[in-house]
C-alpha atoms as a PDB file:
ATOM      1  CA  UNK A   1     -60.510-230.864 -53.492  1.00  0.00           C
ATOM      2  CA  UNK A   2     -59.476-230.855 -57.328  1.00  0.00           C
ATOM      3  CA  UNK A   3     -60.713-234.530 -57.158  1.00  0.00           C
ATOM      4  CA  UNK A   4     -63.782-234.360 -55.465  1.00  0.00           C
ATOM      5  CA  UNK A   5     -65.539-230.628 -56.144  1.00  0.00           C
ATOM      6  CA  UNK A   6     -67.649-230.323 -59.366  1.00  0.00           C
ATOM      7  CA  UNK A   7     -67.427-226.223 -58.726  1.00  0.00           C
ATOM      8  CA  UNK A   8     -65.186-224.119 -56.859  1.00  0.00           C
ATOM      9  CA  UNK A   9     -65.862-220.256 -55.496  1.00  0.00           C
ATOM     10  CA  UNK A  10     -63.346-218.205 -54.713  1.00  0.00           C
ATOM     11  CA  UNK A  11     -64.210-215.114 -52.403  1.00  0.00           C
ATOM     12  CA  UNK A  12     -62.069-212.178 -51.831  1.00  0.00           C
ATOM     13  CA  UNK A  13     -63.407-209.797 -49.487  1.00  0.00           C
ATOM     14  CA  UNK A  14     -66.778-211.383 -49.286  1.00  0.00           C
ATOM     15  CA  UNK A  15     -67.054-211.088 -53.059  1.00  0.00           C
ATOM     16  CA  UNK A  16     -67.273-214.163 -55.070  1.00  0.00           C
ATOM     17  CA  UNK A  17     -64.055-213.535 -57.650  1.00  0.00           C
ATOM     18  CA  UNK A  18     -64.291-216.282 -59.517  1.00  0.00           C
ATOM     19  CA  UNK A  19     -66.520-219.692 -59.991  1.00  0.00           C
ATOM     20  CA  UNK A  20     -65.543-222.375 -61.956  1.00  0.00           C
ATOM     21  CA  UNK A  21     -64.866-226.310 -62.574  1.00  0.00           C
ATOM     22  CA  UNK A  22     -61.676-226.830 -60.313  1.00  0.00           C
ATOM     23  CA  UNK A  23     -60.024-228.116 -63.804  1.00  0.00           C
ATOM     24  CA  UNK A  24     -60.721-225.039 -65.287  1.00  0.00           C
ATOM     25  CA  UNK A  25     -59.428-222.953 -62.501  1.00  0.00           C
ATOM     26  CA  UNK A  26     -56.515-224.365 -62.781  1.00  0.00           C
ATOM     27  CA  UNK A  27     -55.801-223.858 -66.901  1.00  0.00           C
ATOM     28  CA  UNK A  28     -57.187-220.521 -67.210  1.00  0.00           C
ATOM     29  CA  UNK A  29     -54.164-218.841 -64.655  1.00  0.00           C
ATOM     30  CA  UNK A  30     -50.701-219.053 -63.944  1.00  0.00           C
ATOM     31  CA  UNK A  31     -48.338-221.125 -65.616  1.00  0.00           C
ATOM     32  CA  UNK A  32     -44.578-221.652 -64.802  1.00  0.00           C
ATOM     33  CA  UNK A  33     -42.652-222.063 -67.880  1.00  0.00           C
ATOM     34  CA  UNK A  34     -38.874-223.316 -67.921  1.00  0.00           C
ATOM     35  CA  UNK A  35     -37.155-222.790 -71.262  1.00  0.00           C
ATOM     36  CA  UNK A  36     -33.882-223.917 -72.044  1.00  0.00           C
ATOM     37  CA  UNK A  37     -31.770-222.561 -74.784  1.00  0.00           C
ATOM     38  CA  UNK A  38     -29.241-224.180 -77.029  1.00  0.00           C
ATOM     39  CA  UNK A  39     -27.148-221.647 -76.815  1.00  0.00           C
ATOM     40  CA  UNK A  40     -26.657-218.364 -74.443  1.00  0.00           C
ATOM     41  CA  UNK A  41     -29.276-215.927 -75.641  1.00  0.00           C
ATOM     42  CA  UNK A  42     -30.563-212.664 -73.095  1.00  0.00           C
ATOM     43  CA  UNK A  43     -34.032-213.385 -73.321  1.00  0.00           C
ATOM     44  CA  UNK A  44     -34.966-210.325 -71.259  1.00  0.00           C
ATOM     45  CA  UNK A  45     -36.534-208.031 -73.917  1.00  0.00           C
ATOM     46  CA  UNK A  46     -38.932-210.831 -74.673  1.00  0.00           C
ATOM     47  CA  UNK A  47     -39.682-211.636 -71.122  1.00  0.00           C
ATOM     48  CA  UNK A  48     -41.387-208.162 -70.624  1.00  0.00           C
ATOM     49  CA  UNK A  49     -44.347-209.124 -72.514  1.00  0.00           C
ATOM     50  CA  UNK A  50     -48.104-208.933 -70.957  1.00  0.00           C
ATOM     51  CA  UNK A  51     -49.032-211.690 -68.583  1.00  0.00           C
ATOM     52  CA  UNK A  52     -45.191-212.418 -68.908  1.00  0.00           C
ATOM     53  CA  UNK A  53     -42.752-211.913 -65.995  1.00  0.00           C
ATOM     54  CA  UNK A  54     -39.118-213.512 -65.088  1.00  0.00           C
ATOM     55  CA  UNK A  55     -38.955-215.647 -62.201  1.00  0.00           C
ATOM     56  CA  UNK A  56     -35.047-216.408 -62.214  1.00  0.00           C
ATOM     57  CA  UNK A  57     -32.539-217.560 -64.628  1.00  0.00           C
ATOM     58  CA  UNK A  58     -30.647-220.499 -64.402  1.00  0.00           C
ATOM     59  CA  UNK A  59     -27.602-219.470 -66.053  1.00  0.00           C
ATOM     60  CA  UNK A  60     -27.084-218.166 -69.660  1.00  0.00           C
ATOM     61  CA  UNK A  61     -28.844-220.649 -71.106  1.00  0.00           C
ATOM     62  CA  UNK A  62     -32.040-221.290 -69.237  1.00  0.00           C
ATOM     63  CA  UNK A  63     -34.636-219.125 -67.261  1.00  0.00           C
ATOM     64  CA  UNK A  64     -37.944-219.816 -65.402  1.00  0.00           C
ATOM     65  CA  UNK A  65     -40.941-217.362 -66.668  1.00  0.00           C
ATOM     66  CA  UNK A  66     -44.381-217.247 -64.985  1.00  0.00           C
ATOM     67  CA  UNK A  67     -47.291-216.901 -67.778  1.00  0.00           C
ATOM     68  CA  UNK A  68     -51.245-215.442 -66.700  1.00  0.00           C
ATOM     69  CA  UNK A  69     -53.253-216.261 -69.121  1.00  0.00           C
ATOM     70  CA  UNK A  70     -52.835-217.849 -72.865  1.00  0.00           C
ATOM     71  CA  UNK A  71     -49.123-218.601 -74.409  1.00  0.00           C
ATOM     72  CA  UNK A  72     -49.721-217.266 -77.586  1.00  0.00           C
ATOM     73  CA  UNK A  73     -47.464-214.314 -77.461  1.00  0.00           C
ATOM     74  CA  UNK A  74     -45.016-216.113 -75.455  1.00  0.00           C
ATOM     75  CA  UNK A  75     -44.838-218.988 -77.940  1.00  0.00           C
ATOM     76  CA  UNK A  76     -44.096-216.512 -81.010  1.00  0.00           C
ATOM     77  CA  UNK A  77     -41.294-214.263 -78.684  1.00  0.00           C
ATOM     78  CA  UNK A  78     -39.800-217.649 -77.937  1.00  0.00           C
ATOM     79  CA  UNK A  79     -39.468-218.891 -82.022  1.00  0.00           C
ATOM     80  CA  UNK A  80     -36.777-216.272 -82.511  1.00  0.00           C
ATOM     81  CA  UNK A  81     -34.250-218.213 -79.777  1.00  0.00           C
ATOM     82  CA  UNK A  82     -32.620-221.942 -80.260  1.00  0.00           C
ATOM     83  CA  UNK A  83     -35.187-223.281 -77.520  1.00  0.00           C
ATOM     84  CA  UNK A  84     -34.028-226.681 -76.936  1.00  0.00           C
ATOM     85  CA  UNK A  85     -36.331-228.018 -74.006  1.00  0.00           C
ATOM     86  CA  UNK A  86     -40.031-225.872 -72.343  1.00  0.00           C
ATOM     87  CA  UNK A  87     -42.020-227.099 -69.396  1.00  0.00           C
ATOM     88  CA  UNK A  88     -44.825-226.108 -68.546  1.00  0.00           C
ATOM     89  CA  UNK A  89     -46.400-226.657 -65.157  1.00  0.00           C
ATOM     90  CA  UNK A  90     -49.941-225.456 -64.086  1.00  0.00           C
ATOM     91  CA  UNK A  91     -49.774-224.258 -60.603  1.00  0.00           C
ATOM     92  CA  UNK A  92     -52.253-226.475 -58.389  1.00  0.00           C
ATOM     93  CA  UNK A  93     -55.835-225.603 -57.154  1.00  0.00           C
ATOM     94  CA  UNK A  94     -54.491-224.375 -53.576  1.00  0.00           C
ATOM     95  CA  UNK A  95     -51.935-222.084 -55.087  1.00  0.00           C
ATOM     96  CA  UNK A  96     -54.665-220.578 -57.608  1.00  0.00           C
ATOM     97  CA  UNK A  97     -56.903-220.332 -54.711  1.00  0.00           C
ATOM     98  CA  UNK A  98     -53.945-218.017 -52.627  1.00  0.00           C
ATOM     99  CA  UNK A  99     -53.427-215.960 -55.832  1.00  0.00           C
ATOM    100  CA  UNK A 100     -57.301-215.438 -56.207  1.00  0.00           C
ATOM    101  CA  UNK A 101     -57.877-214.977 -52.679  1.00  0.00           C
ATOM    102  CA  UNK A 102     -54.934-212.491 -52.454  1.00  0.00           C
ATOM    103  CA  UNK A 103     -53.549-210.981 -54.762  1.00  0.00           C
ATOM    104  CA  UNK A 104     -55.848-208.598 -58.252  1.00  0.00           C
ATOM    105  CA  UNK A 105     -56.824-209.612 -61.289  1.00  0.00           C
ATOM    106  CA  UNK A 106     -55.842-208.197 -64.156  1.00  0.00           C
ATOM    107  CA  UNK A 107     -59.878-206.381 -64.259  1.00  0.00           C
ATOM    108  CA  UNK A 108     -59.327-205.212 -60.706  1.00  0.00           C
ATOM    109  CA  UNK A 109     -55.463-202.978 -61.505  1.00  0.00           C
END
């Protein structure tokens, strides 16, 4: 669908929720995020930032965040630890679709 729609609607409820270029859908929500450190750090108090929450942790030197929304206030939490690799990965349309379609926006809590 990502490669053939020019708009997508997601309905919750029988409420359109959101409407939008599939592209866009699919940069404006969640993000995974794997950071690796250079050395062990406890990056908890940073994780517990808005939009920010802690999937897992690899070990000491590595955890797996999931971001809503924009980076900026991960990005500047992060440039106080040794970060030696970050991936991001968009989640794809069908997943944004489940989380729409499921789950509340941040205007419905």
């Amino acid at each position: 669908m990502e490669a053939i729609a020019e708009r997508v609607a997601i309905i919750r409820r029988g409420v359109i929720v959101e409407e939008a270029e599939p592209g866009r859908l699919v940069n404006m929500a969640l993000r995974r995020i794997r950071v690796r450190f250079r050395h062990p750090v406890d990056p908890e108090p940073r994780a517990h930032l808005d939009g920010v929450a802690l999937l897992s942790r690899d070990d000491d030197s590595g955890v797996t965040l999931q971001v809503e929304g924009e980076m900026d206030g991960l990005i500047k939490a992060l440039a106080a630890f040794p970060v030696s690799d970050l991936q991001t990965e968009h989640h794809s349309l069908e997943e944004v679709f489940l989380t729409y379609s499921t789950g509340e926006k941040k205007e419905d809590r």
